[in-house]
PDB file of N, CA and C in Angstrom:
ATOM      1  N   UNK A   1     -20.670 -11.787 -20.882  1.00  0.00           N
ATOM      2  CA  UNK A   1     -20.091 -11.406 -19.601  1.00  0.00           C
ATOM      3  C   UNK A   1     -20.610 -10.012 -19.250  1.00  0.00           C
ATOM      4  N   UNK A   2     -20.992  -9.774 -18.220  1.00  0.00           N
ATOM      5  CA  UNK A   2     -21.721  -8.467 -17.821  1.00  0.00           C
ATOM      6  C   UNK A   2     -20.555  -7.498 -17.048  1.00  0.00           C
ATOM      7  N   UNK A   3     -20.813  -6.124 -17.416  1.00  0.00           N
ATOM      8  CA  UNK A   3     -19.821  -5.322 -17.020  1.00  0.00           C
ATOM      9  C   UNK A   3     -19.508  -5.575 -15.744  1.00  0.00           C
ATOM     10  N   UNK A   4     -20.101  -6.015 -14.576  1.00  0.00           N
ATOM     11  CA  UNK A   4     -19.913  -5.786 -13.539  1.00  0.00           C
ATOM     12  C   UNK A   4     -18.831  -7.004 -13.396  1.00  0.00           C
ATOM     13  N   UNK A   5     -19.144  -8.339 -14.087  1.00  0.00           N
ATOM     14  CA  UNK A   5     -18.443  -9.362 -14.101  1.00  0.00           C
ATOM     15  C   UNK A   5     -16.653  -8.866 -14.424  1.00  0.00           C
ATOM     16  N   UNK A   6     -16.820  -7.987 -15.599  1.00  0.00           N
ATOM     17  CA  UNK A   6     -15.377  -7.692 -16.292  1.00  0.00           C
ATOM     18  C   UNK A   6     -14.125  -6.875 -15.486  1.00  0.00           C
ATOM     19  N   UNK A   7     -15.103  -5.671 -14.629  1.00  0.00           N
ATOM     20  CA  UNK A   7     -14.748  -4.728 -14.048  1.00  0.00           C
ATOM     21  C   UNK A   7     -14.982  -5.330 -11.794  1.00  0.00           C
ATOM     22  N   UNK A   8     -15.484  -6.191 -11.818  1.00  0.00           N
ATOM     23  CA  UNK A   8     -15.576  -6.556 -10.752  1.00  0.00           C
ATOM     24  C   UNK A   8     -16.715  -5.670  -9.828  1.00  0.00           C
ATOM     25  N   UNK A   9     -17.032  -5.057 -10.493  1.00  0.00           N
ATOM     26  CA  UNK A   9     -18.218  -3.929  -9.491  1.00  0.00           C
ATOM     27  C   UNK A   9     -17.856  -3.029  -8.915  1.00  0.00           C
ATOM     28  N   UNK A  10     -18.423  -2.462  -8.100  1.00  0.00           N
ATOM     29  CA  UNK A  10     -18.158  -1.258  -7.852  1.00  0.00           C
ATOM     30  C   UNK A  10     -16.852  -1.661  -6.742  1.00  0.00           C
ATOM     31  N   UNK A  11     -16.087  -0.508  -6.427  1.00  0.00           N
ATOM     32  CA  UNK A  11     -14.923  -1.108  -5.377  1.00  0.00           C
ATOM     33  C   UNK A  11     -15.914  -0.409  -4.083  1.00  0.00           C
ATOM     34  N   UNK A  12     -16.395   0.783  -3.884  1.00  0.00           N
ATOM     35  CA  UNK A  12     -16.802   1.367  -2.126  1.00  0.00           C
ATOM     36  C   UNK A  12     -18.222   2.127  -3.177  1.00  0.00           C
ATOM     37  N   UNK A  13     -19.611   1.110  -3.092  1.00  0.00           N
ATOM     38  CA  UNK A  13     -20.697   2.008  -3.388  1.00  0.00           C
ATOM     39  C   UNK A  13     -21.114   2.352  -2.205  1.00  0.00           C
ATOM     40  N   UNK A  14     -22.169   3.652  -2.426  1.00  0.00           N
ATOM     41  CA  UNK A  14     -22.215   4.235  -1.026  1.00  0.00           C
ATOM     42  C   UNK A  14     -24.214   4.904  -1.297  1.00  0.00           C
ATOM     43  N   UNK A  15     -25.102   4.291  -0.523  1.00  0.00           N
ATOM     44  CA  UNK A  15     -26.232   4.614  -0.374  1.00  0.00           C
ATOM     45  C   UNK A  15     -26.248   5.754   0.452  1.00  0.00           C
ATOM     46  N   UNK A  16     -26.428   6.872  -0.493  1.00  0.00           N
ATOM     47  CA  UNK A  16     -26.321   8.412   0.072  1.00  0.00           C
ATOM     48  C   UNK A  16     -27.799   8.591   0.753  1.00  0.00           C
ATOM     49  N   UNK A  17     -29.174   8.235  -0.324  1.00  0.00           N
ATOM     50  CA  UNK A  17     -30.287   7.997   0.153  1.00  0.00           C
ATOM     51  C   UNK A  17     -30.982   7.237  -0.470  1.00  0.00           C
ATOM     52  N   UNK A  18     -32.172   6.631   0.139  1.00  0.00           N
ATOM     53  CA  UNK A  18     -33.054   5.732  -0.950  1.00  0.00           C
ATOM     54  C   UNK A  18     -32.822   5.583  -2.146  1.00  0.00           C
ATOM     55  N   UNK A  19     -32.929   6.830  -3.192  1.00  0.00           N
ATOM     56  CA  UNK A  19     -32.775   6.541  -4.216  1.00  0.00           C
ATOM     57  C   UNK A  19     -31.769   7.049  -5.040  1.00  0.00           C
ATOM     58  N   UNK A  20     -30.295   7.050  -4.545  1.00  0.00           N
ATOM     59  CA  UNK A  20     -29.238   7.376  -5.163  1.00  0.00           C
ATOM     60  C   UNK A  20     -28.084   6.607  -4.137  1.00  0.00           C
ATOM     61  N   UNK A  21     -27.775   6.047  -5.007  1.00  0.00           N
ATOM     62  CA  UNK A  21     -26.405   5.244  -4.758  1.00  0.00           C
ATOM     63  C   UNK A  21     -24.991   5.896  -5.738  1.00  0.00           C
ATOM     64  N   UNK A  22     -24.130   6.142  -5.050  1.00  0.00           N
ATOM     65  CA  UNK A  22     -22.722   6.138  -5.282  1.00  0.00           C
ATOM     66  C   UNK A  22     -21.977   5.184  -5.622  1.00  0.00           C
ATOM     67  N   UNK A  23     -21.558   4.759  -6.929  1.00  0.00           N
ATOM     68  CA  UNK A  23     -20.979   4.134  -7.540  1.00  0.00           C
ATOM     69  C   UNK A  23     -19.298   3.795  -7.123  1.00  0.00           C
ATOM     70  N   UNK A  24     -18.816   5.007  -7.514  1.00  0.00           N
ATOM     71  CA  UNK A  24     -16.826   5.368  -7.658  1.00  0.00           C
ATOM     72  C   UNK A  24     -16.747   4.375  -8.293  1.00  0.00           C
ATOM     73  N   UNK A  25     -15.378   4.076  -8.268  1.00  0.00           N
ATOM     74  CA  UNK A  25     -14.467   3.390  -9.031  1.00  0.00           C
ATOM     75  C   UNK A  25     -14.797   2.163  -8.917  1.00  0.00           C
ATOM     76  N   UNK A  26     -14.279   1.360 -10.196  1.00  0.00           N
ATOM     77  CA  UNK A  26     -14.542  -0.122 -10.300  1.00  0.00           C
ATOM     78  C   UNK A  26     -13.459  -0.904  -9.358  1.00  0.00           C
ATOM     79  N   UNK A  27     -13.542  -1.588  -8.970  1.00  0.00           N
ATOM     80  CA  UNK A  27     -12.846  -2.921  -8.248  1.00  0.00           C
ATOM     81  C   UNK A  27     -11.928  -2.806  -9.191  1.00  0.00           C
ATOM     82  N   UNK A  28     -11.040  -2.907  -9.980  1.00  0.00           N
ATOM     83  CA  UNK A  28     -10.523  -3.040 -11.573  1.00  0.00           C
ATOM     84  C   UNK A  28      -9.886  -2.168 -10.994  1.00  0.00           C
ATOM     85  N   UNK A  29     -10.342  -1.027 -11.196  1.00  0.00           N
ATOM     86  CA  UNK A  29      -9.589   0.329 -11.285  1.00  0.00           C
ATOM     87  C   UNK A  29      -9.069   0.244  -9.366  1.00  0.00           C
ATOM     88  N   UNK A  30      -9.341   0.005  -8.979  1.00  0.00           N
ATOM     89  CA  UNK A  30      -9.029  -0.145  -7.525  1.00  0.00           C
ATOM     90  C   UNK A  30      -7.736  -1.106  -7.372  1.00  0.00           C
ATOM     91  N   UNK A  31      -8.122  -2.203  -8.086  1.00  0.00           N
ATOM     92  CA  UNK A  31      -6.632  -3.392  -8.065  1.00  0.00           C
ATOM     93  C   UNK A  31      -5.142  -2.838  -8.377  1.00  0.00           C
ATOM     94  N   UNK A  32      -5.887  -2.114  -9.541  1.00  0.00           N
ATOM     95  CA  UNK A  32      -4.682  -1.883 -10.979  1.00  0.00           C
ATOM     96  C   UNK A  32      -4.477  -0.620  -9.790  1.00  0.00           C
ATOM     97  N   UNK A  33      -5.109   0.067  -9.228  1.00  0.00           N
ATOM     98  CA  UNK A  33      -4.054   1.387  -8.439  1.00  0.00           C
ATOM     99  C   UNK A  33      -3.339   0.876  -7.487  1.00  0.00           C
ATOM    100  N   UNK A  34      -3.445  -0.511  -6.830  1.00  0.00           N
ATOM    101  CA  UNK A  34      -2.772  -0.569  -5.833  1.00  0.00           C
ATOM    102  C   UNK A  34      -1.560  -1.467  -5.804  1.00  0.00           C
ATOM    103  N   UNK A  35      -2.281  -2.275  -7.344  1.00  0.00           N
ATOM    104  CA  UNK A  35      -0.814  -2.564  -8.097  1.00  0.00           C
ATOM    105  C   UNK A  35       0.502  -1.705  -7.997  1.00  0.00           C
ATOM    106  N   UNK A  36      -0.220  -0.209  -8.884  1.00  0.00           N
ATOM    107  CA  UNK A  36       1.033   0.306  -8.918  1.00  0.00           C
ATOM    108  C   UNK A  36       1.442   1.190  -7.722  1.00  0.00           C
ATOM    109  N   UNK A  37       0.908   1.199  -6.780  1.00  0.00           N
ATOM    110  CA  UNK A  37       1.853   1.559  -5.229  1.00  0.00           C
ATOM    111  C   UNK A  37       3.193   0.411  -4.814  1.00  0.00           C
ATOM    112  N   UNK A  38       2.624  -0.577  -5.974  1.00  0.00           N
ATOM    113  CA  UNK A  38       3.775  -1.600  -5.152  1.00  0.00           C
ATOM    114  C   UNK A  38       4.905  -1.482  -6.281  1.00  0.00           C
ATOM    115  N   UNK A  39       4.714  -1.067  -7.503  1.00  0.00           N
ATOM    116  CA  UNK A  39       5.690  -0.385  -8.730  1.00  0.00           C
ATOM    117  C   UNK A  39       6.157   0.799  -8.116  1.00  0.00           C
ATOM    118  N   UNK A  40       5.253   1.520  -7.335  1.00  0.00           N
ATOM    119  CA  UNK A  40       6.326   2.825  -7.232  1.00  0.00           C
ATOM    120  C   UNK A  40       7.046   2.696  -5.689  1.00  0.00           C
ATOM    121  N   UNK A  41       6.438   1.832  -5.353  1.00  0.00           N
ATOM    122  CA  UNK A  41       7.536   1.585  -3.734  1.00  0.00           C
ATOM    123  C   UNK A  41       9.126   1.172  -3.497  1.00  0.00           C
ATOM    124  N   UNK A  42       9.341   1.458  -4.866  1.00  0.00           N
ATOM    125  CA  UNK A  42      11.023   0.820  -4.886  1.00  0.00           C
ATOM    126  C   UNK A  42      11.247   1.771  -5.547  1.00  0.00           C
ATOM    127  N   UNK A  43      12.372   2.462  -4.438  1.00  0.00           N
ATOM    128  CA  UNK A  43      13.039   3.940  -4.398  1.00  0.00           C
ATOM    129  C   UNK A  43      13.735   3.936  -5.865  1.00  0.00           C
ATOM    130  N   UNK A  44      14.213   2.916  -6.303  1.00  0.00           N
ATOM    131  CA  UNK A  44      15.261   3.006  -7.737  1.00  0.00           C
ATOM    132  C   UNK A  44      14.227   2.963  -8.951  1.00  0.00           C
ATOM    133  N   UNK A  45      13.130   2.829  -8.827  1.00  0.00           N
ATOM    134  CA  UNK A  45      12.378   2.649  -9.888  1.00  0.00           C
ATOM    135  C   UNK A  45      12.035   3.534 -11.305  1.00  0.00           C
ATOM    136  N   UNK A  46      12.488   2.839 -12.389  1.00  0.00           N
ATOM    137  CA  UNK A  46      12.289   3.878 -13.540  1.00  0.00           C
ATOM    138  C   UNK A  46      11.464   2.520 -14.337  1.00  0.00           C
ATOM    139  N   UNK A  47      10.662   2.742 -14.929  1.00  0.00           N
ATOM    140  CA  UNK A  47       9.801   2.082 -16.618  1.00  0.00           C
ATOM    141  C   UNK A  47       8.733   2.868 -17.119  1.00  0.00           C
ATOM    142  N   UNK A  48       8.524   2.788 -18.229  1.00  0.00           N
ATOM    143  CA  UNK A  48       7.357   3.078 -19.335  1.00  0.00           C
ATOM    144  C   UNK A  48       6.095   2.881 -18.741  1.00  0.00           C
ATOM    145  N   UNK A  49       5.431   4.359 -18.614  1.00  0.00           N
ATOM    146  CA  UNK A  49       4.458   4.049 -17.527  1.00  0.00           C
ATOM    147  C   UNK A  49       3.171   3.700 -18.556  1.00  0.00           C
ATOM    148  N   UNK A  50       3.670   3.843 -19.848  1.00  0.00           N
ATOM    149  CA  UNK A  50       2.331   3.341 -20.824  1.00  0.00           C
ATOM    150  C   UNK A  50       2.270   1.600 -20.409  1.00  0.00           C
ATOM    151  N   UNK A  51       3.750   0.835 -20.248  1.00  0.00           N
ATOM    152  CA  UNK A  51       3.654  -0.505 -19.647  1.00  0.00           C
ATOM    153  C   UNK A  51       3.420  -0.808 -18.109  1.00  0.00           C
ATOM    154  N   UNK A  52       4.016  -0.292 -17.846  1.00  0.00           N
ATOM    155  CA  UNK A  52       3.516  -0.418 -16.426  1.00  0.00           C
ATOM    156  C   UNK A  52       1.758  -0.674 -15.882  1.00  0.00           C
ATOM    157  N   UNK A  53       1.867   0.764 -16.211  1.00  0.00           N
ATOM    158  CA  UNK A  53      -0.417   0.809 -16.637  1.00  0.00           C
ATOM    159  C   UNK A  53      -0.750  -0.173 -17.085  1.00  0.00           C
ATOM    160  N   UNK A  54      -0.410  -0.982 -18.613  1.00  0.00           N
ATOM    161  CA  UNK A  54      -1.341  -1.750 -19.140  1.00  0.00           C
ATOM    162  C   UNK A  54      -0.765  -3.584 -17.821  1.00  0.00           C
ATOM    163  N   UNK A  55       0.491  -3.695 -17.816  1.00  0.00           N
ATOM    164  CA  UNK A  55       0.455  -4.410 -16.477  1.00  0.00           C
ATOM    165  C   UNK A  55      -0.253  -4.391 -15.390  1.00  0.00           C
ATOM    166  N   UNK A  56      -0.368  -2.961 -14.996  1.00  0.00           N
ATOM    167  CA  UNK A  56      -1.139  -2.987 -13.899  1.00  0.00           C
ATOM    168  C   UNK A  56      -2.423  -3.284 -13.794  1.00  0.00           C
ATOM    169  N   UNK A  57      -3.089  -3.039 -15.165  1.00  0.00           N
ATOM    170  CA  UNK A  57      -4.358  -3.502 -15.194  1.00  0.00           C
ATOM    171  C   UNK A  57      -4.736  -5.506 -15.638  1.00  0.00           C
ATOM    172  N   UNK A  58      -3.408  -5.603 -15.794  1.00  0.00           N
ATOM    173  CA  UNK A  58      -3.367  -7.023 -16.362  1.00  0.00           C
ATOM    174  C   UNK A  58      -3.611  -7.715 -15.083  1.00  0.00           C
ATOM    175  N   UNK A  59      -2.878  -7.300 -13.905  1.00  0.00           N
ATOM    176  CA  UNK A  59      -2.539  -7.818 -12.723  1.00  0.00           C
ATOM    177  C   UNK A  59      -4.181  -8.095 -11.995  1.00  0.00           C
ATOM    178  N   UNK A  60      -4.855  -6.678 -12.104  1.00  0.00           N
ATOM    179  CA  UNK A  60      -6.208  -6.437 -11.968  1.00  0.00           C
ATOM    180  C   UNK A  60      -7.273  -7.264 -12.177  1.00  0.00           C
ATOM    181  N   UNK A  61      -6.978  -7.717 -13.167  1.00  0.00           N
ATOM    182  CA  UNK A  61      -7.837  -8.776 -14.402  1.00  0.00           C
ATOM    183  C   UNK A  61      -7.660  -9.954 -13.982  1.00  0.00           C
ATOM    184  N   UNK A  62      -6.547 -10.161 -13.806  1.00  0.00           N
ATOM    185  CA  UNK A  62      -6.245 -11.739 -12.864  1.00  0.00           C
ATOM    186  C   UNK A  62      -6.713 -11.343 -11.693  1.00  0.00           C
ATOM    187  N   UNK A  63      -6.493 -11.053 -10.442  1.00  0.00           N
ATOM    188  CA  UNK A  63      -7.041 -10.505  -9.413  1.00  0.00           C
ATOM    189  C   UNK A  63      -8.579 -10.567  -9.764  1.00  0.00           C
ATOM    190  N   UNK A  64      -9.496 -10.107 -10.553  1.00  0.00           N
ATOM    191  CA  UNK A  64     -10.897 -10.911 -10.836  1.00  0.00           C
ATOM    192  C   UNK A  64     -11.184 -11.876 -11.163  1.00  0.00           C
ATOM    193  N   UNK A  65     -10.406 -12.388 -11.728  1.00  0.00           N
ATOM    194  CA  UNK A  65     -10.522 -13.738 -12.241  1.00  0.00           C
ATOM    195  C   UNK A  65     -10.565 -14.750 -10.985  1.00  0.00           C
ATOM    196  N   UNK A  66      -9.771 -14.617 -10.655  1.00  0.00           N
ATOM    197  CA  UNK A  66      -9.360 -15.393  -9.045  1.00  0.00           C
ATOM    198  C   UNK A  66     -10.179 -15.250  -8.243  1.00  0.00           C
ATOM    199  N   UNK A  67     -11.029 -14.099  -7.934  1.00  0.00           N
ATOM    200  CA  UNK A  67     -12.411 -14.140  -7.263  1.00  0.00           C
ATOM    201  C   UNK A  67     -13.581 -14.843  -7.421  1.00  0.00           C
ATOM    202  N   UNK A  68     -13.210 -14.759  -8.932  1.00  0.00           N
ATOM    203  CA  UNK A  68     -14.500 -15.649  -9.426  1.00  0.00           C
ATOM    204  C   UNK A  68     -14.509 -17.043  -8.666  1.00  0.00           C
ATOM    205  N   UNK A  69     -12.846 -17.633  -8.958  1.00  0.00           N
ATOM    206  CA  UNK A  69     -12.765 -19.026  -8.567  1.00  0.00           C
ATOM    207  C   UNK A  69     -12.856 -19.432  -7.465  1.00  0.00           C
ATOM    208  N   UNK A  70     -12.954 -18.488  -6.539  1.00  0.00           N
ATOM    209  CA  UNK A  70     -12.875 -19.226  -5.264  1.00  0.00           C
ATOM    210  C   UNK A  70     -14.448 -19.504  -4.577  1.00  0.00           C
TER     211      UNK A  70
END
């Protein structure tokens, strides 16, 4: 499986010029952050943000997976 496959690719690459492209953040890392906007959007919210994180990236992972399939 190739990194780009695991991590989903880049989330916003950006061709600055010919020969340099801007990478940022992985698709992955993009999911799993917007995961947790929807964890911290409920005003009463308290959990273990070591779980939360590894959820959030779980959520992420499915969220690629599901791309693949369609």
């Amino acid at each position: 499986m190739s990194e780009a496959t695991k991590t989903g690719g880049p989330a916003f690459p950006h061709q600055a010029c010919p020969t340099v492209t801007y990478n940022g953040m992985t698709l992955r890392d993009w999911f799993a952050g917007q995961a947790l906007v929807g964890y911290r959007s409920c005003p009463n919210w308290q959990g273990d943000m070591q779980e939360v994180a590894a959820d959030c990236y779980n959520q992420a992972d499915a969220m690629i997976a599901a791309r693949g399939e369609a």
